[in-house]
PDB file of N, CA and C in Angstrom:
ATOM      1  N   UNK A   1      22.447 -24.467   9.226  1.00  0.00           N
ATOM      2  CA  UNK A   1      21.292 -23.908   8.561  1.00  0.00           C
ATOM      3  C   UNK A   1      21.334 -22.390   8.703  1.00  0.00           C
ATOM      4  N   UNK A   2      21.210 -21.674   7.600  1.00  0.00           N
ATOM      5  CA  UNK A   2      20.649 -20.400   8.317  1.00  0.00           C
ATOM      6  C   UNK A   2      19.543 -19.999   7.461  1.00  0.00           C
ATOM      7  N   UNK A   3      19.259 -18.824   8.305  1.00  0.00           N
ATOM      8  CA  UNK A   3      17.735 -18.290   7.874  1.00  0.00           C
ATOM      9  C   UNK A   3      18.091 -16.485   7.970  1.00  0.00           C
ATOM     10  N   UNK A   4      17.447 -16.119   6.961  1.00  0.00           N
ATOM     11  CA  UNK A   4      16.893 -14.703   6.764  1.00  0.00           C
ATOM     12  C   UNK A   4      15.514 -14.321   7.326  1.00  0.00           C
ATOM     13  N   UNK A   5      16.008 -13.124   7.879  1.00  0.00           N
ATOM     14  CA  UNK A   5      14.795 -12.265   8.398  1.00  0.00           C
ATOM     15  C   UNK A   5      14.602 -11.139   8.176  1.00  0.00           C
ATOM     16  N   UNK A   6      13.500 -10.938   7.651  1.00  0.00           N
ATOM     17  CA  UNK A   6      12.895  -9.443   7.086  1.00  0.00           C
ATOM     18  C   UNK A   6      12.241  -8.365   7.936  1.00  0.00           C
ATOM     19  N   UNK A   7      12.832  -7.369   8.620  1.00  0.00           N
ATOM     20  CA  UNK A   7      12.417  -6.795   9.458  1.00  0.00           C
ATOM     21  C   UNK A   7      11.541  -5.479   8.319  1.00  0.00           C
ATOM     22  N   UNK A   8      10.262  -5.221   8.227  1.00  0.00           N
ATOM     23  CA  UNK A   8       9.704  -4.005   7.627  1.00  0.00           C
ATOM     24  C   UNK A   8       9.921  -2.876   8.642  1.00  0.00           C
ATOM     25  N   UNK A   9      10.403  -1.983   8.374  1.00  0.00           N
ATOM     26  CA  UNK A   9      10.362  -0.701   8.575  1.00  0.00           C
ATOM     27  C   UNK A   9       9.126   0.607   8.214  1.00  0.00           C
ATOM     28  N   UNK A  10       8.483   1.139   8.848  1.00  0.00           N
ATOM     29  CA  UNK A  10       7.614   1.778   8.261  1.00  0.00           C
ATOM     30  C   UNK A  10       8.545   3.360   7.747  1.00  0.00           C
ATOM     31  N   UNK A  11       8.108   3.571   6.917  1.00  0.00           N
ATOM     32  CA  UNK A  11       8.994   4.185   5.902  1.00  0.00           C
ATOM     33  C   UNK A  11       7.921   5.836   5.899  1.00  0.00           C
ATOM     34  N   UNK A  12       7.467   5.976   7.273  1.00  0.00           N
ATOM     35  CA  UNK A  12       7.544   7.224   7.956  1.00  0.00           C
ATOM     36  C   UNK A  12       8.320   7.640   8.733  1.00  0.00           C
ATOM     37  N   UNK A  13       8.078   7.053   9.924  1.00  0.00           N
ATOM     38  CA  UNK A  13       9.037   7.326  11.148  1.00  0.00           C
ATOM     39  C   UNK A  13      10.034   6.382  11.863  1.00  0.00           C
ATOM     40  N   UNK A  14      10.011   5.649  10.916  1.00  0.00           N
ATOM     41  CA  UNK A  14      11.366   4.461  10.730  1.00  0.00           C
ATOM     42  C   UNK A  14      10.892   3.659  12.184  1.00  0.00           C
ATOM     43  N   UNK A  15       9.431   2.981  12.464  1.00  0.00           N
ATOM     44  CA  UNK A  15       9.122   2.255  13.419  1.00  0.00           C
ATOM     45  C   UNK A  15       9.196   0.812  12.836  1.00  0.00           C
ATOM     46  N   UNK A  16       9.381  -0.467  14.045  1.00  0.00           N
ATOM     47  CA  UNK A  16       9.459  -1.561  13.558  1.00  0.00           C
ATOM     48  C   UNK A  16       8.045  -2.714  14.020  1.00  0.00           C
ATOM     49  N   UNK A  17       7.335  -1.928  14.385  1.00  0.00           N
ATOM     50  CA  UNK A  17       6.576  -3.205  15.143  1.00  0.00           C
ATOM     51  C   UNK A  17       5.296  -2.808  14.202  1.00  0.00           C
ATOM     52  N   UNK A  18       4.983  -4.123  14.282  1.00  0.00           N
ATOM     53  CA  UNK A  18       3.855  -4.621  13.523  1.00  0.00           C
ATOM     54  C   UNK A  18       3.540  -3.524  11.831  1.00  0.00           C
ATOM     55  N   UNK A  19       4.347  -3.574  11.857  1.00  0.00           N
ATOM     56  CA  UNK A  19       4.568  -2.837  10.170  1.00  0.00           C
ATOM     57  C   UNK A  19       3.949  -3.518   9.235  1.00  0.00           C
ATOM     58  N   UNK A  20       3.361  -3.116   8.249  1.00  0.00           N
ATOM     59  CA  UNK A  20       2.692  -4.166   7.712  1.00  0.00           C
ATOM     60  C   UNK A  20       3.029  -3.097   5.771  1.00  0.00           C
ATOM     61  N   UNK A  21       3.056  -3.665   4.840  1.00  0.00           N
ATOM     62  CA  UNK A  21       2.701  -3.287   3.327  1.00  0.00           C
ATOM     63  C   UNK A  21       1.580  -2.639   3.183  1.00  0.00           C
ATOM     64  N   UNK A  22       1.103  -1.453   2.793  1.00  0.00           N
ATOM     65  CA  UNK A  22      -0.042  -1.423   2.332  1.00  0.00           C
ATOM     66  C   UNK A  22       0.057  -0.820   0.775  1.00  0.00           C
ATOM     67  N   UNK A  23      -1.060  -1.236   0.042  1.00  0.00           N
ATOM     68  CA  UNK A  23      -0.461  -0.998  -1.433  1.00  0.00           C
ATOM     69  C   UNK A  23      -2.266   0.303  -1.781  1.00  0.00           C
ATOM     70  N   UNK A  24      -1.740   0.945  -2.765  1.00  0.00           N
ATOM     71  CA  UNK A  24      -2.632   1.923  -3.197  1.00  0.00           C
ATOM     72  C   UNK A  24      -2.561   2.186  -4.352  1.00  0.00           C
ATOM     73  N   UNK A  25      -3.206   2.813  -5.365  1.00  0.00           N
ATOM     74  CA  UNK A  25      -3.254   3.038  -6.366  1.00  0.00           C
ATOM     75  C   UNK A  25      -3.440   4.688  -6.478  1.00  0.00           C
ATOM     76  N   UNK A  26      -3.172   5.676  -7.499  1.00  0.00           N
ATOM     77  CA  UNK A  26      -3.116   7.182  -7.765  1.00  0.00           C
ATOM     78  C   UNK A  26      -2.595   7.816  -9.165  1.00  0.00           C
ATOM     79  N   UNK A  27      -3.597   8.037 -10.045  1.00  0.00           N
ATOM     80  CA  UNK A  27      -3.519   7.861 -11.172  1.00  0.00           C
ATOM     81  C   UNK A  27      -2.509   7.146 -11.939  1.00  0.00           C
ATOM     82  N   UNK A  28      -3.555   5.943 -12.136  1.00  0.00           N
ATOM     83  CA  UNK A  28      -3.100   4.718 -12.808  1.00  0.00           C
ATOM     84  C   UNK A  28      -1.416   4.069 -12.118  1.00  0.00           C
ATOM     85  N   UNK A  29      -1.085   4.283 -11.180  1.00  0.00           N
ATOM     86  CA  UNK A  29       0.236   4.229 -10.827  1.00  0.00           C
ATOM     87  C   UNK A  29       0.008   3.549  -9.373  1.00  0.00           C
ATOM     88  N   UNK A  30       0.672   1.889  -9.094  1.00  0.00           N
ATOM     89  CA  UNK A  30       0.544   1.656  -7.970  1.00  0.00           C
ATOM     90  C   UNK A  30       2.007   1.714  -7.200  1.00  0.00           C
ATOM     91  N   UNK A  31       1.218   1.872  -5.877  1.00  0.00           N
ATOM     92  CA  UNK A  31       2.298   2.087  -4.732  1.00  0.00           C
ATOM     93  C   UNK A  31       2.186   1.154  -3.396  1.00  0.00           C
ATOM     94  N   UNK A  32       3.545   1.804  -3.297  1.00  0.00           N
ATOM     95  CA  UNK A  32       3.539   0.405  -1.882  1.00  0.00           C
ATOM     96  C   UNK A  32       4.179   1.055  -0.952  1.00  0.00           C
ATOM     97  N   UNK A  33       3.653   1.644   0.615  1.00  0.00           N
ATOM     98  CA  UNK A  33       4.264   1.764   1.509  1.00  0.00           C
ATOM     99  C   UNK A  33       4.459   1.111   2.704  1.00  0.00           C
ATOM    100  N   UNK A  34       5.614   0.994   3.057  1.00  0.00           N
ATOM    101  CA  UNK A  34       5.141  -0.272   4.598  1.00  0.00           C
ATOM    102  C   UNK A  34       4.849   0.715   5.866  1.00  0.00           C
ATOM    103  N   UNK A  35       3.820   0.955   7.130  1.00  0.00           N
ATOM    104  CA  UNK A  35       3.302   1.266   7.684  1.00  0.00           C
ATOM    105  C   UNK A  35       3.295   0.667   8.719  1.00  0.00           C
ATOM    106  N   UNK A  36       3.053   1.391   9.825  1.00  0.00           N
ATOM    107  CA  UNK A  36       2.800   1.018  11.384  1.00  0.00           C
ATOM    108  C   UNK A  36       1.477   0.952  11.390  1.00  0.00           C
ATOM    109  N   UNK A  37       0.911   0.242  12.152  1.00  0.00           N
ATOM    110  CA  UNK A  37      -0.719   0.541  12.532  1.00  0.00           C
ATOM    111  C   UNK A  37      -1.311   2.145  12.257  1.00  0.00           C
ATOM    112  N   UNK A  38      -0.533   2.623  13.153  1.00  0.00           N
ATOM    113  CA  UNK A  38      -1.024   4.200  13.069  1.00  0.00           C
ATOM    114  C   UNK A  38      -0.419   5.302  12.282  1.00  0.00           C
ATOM    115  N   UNK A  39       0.397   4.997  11.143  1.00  0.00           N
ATOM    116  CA  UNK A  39       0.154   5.803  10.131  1.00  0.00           C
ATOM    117  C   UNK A  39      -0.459   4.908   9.274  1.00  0.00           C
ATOM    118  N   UNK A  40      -0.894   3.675   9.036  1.00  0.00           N
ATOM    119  CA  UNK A  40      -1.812   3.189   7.854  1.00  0.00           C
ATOM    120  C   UNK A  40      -3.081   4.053   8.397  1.00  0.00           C
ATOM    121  N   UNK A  41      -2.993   3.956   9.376  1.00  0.00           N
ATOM    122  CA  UNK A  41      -4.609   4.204  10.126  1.00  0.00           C
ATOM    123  C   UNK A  41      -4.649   6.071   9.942  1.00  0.00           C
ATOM    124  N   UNK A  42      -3.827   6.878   9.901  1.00  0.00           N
ATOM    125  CA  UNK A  42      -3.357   8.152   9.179  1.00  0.00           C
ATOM    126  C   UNK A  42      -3.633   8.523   7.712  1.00  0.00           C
ATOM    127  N   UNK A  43      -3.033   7.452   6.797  1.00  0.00           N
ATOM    128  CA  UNK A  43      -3.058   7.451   5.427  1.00  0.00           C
ATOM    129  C   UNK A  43      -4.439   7.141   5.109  1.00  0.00           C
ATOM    130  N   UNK A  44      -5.532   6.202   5.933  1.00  0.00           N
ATOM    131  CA  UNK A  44      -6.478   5.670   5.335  1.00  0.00           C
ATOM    132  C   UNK A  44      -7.565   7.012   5.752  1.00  0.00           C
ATOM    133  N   UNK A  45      -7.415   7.619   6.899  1.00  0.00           N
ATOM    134  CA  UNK A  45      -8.081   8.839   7.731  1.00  0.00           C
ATOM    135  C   UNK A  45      -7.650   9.936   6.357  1.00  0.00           C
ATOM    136  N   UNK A  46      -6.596  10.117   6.066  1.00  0.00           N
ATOM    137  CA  UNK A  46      -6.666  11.539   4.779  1.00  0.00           C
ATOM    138  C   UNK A  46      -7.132  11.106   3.166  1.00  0.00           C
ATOM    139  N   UNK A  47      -6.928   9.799   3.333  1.00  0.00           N
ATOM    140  CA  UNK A  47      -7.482   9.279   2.054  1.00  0.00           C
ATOM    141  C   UNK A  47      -9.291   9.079   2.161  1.00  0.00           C
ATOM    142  N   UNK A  48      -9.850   9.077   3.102  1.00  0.00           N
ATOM    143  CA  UNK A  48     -11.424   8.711   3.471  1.00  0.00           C
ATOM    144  C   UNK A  48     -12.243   9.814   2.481  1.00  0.00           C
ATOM    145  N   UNK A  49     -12.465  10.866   2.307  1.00  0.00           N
ATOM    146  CA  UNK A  49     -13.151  11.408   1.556  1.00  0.00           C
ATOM    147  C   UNK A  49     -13.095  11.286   0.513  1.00  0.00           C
ATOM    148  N   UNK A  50     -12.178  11.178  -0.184  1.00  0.00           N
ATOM    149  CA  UNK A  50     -12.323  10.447  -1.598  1.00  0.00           C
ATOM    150  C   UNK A  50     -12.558   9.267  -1.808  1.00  0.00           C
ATOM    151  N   UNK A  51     -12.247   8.432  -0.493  1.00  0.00           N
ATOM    152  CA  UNK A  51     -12.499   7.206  -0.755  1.00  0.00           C
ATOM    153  C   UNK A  51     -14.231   7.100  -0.908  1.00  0.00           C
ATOM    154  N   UNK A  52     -14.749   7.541  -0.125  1.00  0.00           N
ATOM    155  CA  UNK A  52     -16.049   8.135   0.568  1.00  0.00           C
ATOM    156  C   UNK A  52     -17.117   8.538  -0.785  1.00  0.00           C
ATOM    157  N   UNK A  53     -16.387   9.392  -1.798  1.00  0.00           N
ATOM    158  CA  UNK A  53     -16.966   9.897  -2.852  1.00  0.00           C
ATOM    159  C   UNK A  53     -16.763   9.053  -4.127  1.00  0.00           C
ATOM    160  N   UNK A  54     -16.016   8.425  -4.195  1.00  0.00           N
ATOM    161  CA  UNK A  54     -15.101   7.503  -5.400  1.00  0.00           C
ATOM    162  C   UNK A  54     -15.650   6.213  -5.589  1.00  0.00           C
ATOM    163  N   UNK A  55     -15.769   5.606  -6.099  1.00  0.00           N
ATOM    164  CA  UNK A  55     -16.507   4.359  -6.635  1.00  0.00           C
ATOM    165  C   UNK A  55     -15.146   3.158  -6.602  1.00  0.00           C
ATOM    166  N   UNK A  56     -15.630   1.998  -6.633  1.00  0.00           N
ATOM    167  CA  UNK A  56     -14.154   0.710  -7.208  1.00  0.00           C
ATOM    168  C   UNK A  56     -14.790   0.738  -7.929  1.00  0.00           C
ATOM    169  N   UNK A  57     -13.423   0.654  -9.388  1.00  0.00           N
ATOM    170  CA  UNK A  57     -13.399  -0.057 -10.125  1.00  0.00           C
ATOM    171  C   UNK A  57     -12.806  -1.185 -10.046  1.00  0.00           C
ATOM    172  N   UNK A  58     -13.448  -1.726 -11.189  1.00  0.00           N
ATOM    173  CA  UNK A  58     -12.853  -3.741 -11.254  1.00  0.00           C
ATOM    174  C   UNK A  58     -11.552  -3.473 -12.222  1.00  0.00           C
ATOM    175  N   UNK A  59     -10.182  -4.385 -11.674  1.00  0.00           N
ATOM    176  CA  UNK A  59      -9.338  -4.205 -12.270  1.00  0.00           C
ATOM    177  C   UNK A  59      -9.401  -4.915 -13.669  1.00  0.00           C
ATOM    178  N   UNK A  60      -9.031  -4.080 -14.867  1.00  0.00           N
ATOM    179  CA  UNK A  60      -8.940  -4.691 -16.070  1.00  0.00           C
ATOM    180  C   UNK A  60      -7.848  -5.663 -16.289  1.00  0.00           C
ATOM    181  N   UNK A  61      -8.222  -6.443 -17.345  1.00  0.00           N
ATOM    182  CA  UNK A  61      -7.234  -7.523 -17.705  1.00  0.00           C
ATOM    183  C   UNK A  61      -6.621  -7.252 -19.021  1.00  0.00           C
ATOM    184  N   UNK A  62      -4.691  -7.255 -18.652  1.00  0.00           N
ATOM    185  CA  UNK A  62      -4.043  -6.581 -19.521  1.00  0.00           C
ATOM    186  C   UNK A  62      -4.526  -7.523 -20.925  1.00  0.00           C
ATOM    187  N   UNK A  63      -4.683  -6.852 -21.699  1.00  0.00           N
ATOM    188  CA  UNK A  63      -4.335  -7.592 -23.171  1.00  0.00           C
ATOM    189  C   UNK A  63      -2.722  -7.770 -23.431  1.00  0.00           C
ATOM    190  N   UNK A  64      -2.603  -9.204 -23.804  1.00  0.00           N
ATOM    191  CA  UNK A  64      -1.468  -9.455 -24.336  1.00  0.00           C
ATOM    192  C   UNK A  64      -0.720  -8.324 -25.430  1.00  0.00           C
ATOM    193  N   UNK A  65       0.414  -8.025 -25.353  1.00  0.00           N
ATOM    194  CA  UNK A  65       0.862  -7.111 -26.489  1.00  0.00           C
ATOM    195  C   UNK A  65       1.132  -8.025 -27.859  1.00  0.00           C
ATOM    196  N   UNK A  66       1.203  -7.682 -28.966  1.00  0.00           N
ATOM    197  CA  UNK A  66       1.130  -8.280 -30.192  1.00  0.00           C
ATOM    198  C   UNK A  66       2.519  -8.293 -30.260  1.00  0.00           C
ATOM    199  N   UNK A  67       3.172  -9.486 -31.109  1.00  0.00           N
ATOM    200  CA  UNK A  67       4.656  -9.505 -31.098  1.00  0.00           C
ATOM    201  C   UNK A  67       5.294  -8.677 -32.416  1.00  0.00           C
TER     202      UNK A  67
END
């Protein structure tokens, strides 16, 4: 048998533990970085004032394209 294993890397300071995906959005364009506890906890600390001032929106539903 074998098995694959996916080690995430946080794709700051190239740490491996408890790394986790976090996904974001920035004009109209989403992103995905994988993160340690403490740079998600970094990214979410410089992102807070806008988050703070900024409203959710509800994601729209693509319309099919016409063939």
């Amino acid at each position: 048998m074998r098995t694959t294993k996916v080690i995430l890397v946080d794709d700051i300071d190239g740490s491996e533990e408890d790394v986790r995906t976090v996904t974001f959005a920035l004009e109209n364009r989403l992103y995905e970085v994988d993160l340690s506890p403490a740079n998600a906890e970094a990214l979410e600390a410089a992102l807070r004032p806008y988050l703070d001032a900024g409203r959710p929106v509800k994601r729209r539903k693509r319309q099919p394209k016409a063939a």
